[in-house]
N, C-alpha and C. Protein backbone atom coordinates (compact mmCIF):
# COMPACT_ATOMS: atom_id res chain seq x y z
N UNK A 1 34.03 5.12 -11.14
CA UNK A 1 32.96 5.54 -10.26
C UNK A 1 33.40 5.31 -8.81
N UNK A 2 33.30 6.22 -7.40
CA UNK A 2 33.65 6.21 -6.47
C UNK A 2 32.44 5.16 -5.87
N UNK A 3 32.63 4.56 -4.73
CA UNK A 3 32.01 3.74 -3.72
C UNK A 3 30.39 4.26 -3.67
N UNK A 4 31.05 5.16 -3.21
CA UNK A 4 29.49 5.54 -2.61
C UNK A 4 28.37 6.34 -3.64
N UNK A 5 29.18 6.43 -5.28
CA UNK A 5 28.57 6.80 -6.12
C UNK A 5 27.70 5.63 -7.11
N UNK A 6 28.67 4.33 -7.10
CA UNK A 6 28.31 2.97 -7.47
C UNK A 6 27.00 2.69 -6.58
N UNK A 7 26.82 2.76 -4.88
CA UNK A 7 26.28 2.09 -4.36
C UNK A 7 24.77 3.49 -4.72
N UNK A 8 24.99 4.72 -4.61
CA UNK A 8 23.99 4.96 -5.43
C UNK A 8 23.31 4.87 -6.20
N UNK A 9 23.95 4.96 -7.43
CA UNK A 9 23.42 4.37 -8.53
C UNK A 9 22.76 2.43 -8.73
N UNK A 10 23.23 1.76 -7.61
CA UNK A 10 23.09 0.37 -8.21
C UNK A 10 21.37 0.45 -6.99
N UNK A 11 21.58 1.35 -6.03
CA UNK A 11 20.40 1.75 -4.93
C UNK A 11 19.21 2.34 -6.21
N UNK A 12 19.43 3.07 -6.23
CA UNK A 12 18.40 3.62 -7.35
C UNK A 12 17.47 2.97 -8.20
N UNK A 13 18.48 2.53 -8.97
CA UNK A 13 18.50 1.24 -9.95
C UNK A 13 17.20 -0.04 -9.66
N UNK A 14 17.99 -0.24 -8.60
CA UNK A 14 17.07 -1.56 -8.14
C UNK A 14 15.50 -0.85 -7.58
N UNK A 15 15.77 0.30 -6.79
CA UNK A 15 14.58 0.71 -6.50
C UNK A 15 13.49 0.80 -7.06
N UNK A 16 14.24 1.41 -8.11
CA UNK A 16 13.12 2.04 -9.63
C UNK A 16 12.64 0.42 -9.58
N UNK A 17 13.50 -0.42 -10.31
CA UNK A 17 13.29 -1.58 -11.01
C UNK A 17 11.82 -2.28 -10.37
N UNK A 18 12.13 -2.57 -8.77
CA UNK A 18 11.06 -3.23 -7.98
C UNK A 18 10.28 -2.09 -8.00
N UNK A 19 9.67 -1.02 -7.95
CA UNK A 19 8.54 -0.04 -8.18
C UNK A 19 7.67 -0.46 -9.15
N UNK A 20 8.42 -0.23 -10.10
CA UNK A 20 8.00 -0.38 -11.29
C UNK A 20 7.36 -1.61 -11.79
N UNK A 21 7.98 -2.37 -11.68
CA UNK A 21 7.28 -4.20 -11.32
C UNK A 21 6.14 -4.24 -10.49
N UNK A 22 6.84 -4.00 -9.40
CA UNK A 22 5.30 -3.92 -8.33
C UNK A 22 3.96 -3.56 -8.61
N UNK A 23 4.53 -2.37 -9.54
CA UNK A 23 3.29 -1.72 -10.01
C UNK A 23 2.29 -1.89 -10.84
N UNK A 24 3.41 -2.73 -11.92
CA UNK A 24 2.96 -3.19 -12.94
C UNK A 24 2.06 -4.79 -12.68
N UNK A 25 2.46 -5.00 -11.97
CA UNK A 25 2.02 -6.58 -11.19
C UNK A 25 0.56 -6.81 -10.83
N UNK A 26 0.92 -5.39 -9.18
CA UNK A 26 -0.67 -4.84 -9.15
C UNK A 26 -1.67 -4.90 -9.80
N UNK A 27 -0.94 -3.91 -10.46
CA UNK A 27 -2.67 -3.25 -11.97
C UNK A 27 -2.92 -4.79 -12.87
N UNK A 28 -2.04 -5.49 -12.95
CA UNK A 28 -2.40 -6.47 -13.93
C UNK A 28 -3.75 -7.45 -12.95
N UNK A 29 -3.12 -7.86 -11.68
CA UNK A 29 -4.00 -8.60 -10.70
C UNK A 29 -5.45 -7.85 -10.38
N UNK A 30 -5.34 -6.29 -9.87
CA UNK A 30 -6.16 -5.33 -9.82
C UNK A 30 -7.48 -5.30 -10.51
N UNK A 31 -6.86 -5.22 -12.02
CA UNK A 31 -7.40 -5.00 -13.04
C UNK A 31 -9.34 -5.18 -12.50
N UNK A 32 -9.32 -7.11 -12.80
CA UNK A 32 -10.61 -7.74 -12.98
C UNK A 32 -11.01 -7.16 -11.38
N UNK A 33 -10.94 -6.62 -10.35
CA UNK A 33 -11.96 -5.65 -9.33
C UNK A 33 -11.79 -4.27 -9.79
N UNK A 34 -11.66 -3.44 -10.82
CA UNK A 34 -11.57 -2.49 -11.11
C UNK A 34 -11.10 -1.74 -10.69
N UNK A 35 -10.03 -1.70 -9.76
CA UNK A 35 -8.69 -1.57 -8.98
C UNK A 35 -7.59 -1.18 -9.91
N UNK A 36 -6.62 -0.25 -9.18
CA UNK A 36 -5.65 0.32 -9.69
C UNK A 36 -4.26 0.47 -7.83
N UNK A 37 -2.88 -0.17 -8.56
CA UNK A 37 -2.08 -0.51 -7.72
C UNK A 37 -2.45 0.89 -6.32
N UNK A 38 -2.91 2.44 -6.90
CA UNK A 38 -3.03 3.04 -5.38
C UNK A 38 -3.94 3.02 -4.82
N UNK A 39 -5.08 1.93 -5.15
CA UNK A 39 -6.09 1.28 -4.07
C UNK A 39 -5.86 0.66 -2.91
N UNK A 40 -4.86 -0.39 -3.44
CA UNK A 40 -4.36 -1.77 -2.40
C UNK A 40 -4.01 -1.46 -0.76
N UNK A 41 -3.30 -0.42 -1.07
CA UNK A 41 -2.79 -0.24 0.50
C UNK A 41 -3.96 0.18 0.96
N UNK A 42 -4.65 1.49 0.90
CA UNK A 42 -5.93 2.10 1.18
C UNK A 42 -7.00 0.77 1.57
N UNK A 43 -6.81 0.10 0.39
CA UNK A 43 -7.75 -1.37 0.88
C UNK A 43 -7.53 -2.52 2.11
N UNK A 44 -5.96 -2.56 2.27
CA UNK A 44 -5.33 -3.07 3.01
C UNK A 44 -5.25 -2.42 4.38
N UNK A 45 -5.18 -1.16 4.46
CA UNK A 45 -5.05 -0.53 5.25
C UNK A 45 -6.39 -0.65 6.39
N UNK A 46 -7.90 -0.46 5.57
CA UNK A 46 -8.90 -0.28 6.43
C UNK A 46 -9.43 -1.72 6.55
N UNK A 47 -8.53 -2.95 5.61
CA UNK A 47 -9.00 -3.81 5.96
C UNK A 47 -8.29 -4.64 7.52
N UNK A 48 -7.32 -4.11 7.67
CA UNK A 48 -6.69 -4.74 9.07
C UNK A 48 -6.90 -3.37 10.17
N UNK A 49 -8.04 -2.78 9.85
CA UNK A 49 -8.67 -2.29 11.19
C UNK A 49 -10.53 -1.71 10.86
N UNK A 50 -10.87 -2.85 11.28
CA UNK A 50 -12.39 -3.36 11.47
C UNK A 50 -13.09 -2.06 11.90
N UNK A 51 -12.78 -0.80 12.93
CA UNK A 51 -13.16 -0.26 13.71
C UNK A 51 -13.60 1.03 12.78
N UNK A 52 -12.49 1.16 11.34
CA UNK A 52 -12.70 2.12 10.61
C UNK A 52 -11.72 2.98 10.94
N UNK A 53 -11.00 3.94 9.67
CA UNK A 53 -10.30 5.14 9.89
C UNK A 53 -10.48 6.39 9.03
N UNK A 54 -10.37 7.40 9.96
CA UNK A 54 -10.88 8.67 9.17
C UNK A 54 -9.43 8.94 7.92
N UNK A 55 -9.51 9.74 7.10
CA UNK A 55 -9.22 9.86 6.04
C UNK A 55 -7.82 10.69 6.49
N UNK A 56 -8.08 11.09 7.73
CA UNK A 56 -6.49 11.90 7.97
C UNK A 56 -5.43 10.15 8.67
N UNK A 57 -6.31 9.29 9.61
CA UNK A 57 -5.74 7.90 9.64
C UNK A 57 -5.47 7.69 8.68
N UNK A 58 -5.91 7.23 7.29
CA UNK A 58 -5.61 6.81 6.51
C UNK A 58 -4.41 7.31 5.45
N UNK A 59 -4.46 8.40 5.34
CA UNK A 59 -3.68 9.49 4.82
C UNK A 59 -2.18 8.60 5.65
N UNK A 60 -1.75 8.94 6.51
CA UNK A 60 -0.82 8.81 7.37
C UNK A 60 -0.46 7.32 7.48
N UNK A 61 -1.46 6.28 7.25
CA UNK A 61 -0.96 5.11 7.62
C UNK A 61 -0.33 4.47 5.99
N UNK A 62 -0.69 4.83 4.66
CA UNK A 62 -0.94 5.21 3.40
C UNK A 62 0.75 6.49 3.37
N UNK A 63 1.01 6.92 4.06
CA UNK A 63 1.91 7.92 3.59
C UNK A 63 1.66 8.48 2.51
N UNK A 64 0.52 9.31 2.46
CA UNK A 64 -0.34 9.93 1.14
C UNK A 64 -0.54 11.14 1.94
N UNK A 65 -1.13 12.30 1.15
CA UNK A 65 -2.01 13.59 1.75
C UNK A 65 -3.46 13.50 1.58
N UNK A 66 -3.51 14.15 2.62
CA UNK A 66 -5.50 13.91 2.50
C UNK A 66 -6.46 14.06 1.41
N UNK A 67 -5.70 14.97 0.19
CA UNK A 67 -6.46 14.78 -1.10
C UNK A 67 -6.02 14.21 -2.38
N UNK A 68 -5.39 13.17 -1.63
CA UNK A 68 -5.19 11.91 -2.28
C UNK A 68 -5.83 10.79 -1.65
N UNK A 69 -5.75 10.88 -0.39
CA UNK A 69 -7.07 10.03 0.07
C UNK A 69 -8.76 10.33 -0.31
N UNK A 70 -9.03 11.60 -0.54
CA UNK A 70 -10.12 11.94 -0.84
C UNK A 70 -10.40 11.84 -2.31
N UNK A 71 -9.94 11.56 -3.10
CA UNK A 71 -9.87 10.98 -4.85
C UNK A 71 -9.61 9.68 -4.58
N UNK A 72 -9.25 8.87 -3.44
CA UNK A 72 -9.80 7.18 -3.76
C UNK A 72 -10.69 7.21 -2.71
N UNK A 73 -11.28 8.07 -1.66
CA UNK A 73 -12.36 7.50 -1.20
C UNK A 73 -13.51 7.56 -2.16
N UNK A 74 -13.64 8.32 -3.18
CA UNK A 74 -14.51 8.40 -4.06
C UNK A 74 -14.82 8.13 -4.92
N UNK A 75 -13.59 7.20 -5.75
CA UNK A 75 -12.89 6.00 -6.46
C UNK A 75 -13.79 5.04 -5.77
N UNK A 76 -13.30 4.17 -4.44
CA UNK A 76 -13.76 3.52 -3.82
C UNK A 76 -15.58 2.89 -3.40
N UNK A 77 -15.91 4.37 -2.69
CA UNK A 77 -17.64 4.44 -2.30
C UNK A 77 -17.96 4.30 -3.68
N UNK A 78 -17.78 5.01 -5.04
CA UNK A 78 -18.51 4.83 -6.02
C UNK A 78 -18.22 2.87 -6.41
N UNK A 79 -17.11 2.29 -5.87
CA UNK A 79 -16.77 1.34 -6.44
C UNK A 79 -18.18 0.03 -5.37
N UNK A 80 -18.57 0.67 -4.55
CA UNK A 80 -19.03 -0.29 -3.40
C UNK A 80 -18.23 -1.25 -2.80
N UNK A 81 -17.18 -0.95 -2.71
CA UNK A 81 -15.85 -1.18 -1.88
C UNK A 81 -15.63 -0.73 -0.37
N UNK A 82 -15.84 0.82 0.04
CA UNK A 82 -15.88 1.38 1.14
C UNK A 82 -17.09 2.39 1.31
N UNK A 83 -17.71 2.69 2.36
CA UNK A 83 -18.47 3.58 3.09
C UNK A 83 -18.28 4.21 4.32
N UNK A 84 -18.72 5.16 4.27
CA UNK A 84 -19.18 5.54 5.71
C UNK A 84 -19.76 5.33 6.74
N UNK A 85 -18.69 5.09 8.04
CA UNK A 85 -19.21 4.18 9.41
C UNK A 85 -20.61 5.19 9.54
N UNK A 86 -21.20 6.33 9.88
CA UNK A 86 -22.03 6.56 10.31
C UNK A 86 -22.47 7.93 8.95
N UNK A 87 -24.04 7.64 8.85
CA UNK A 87 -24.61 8.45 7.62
C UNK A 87 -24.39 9.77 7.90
N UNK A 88 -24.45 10.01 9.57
CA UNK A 88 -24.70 11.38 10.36
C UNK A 88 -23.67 12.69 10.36
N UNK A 89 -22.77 11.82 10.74
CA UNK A 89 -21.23 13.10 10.80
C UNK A 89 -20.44 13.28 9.72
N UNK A 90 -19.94 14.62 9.96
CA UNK A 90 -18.78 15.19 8.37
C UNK A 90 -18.41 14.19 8.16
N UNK A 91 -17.93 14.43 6.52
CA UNK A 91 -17.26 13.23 5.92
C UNK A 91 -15.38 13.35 6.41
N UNK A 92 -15.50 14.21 7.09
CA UNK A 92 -13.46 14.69 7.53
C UNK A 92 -13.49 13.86 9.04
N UNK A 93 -14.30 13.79 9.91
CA UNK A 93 -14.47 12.69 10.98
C UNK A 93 -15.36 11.73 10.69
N UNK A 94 -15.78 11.66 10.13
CA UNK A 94 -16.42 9.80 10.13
C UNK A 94 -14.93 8.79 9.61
N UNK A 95 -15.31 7.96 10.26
CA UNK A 95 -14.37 6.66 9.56
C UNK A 95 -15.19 6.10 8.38
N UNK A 96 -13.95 5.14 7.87
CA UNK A 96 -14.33 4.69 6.42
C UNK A 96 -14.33 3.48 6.84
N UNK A 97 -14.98 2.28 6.36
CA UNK A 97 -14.76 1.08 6.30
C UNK A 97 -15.01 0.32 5.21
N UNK A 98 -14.90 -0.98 5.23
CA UNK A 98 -15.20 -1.71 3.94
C UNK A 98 -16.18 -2.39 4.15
N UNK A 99 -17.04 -2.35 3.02
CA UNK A 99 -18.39 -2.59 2.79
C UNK A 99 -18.31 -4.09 2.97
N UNK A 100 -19.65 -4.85 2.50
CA UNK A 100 -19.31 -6.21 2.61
C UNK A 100 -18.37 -7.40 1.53
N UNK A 101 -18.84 -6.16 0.00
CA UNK A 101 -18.35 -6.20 -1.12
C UNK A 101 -17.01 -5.84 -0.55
N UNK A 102 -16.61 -4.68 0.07
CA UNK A 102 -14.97 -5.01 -0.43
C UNK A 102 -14.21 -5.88 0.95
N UNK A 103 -14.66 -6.54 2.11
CA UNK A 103 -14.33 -7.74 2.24
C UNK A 103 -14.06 -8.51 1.33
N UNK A 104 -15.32 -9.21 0.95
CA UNK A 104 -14.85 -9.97 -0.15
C UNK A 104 -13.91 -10.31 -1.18
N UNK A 105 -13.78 -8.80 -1.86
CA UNK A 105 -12.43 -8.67 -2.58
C UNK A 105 -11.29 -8.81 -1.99
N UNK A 106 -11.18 -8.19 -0.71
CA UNK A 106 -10.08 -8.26 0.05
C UNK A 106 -9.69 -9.39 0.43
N UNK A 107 -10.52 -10.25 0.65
CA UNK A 107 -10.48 -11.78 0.78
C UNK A 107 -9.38 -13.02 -0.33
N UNK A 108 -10.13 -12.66 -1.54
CA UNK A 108 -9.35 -12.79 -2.93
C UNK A 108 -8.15 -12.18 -3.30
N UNK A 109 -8.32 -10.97 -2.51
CA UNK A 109 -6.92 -10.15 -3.27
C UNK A 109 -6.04 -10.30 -2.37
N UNK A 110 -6.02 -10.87 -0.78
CA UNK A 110 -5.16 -11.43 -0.24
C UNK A 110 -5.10 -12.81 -0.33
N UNK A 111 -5.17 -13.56 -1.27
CA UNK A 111 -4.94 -14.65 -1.83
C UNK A 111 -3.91 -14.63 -2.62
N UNK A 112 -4.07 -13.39 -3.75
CA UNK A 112 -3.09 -13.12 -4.88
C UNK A 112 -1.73 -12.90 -3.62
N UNK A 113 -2.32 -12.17 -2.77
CA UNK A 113 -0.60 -11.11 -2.09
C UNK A 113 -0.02 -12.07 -1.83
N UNK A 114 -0.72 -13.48 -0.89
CA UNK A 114 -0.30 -14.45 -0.07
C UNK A 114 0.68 -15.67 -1.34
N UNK A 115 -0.13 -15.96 -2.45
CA UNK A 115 0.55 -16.31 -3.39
C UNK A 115 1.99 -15.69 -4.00
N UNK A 116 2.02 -14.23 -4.08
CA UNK A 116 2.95 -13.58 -4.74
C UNK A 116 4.13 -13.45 -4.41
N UNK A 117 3.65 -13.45 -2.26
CA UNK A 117 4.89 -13.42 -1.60
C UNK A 117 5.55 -14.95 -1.77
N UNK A 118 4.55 -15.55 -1.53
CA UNK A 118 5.49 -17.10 -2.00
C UNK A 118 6.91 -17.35 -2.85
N UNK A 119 5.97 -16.79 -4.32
CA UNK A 119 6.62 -16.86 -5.37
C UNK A 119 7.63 -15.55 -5.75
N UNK A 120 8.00 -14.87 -5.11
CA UNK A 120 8.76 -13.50 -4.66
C UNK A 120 10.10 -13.88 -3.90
N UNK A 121 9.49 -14.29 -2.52
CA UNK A 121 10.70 -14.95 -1.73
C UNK A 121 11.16 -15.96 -1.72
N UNK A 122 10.55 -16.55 -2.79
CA UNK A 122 11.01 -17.88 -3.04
C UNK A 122 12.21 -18.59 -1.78
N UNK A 123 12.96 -19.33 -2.25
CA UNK A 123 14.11 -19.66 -1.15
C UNK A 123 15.08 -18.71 -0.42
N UNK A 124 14.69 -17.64 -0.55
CA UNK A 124 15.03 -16.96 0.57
C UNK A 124 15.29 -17.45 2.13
N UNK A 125 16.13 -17.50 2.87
CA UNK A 125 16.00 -17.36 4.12
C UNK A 125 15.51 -16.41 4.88
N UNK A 126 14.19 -16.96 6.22
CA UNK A 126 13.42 -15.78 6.61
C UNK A 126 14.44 -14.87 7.87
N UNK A 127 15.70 -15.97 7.92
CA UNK A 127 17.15 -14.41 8.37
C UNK A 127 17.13 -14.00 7.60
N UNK A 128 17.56 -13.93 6.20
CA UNK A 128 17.82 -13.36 5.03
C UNK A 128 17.20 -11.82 4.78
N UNK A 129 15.49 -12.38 5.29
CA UNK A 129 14.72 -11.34 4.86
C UNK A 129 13.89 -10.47 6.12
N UNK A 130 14.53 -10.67 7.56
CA UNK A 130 14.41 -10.18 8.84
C UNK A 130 15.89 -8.62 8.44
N UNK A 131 16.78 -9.29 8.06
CA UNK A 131 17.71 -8.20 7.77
C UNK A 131 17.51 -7.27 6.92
N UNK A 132 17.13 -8.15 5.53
CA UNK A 132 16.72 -7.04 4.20
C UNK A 132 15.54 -6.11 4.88
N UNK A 133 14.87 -6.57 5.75
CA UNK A 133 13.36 -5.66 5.93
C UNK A 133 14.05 -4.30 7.24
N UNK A 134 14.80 -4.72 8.02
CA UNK A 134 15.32 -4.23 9.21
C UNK A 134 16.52 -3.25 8.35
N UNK A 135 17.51 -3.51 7.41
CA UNK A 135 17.74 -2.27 6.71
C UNK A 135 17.28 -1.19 5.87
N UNK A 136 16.26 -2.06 4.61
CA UNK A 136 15.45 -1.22 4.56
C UNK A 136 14.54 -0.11 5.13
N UNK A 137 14.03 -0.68 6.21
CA UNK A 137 13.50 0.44 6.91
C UNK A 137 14.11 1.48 7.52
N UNK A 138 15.42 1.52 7.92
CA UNK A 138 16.44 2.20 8.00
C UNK A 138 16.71 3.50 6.92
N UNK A 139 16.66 2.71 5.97
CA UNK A 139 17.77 3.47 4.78
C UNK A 139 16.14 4.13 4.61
N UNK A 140 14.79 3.71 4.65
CA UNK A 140 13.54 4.51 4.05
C UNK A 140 13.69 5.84 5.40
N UNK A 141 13.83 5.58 7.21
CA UNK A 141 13.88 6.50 7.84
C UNK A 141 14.71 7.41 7.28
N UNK A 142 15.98 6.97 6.93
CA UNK A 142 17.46 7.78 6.76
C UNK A 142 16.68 8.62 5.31
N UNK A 143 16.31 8.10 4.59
CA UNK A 143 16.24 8.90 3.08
C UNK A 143 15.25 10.38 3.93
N UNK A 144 14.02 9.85 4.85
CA UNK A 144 12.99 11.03 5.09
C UNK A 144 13.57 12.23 5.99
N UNK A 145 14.62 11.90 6.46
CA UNK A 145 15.68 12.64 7.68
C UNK A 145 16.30 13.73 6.61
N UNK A 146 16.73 13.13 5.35
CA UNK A 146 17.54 13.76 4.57
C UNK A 146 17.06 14.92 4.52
N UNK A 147 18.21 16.43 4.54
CA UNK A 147 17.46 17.74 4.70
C UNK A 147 17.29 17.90 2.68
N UNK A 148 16.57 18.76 2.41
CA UNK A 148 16.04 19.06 0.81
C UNK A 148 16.68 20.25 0.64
């Protein structure tokens, strides 16, 4: 196998591997709020901005399309998790926020994250993982650059 065919394949590999875990991790923690791993970010997302974001914000901050945001806002409102900042305006400009209920959860379920990363990075060095995060993001720009 050539260099850069190894470092493919062992790239891949690992990628899948942590996806797949991640995912599986999620839904297991998820589960008991009736949550599914493509909630979290969406949850995460409107929970570190108080002010609310419309569904094309969210879409974008989520790296999702808008009707994939619009099948968990409805996931969600039915869950009493998120609502609508104001009863009055379209549902394509109003912002979304989290109810008081999904504070709460969010509260707990950044307990689990705060725990997980613990036990994740274990002895890691936080150089260690200033670099791993600073290439990664790299190689995620470099993959979206890639022409199709």
């Amino acid at each position: 196998m050539q260099p850069n065919e190894e470092r493919f394949a062992r790239f891949c590999f690992a990628i899948d591997k942590v996806a797949k875990n991640l995912q599986k991790y999620k839904n297991e923690h998820l589960e008991k709020f009736g949550l599914r791993s493509m909630h979290l970010m969406y949850l995460v997302s409107l929970g570190h901005t108080p002010e609310g974001m419309t569904a094309t914000e969210l879409a974008q901050s989520c790296s999702v399309d808008k009707a994939f945001i619009s099948r968990l806002t409805g996931d969600l409102c039915d869950a009493g998790y998120v609502e609508y900042k104001t009863k009055k305006s379209t549902k394509y400009n109003n912002k979304l926020i989290l109810t008081e209920t999904g504070h709460r959860i969010m509260t707990e379920i950044q307990k689990i994250i705060d725990d997980s990363v613990q036990h994740i990075i274990g002895d890691i060095p936080e150089t260690h993982l200033t670099i791993f995060y600073s290439v990664l993001t790299r190689i995620a720009d470099h993959l979206e650059a890639v022409p199709v």
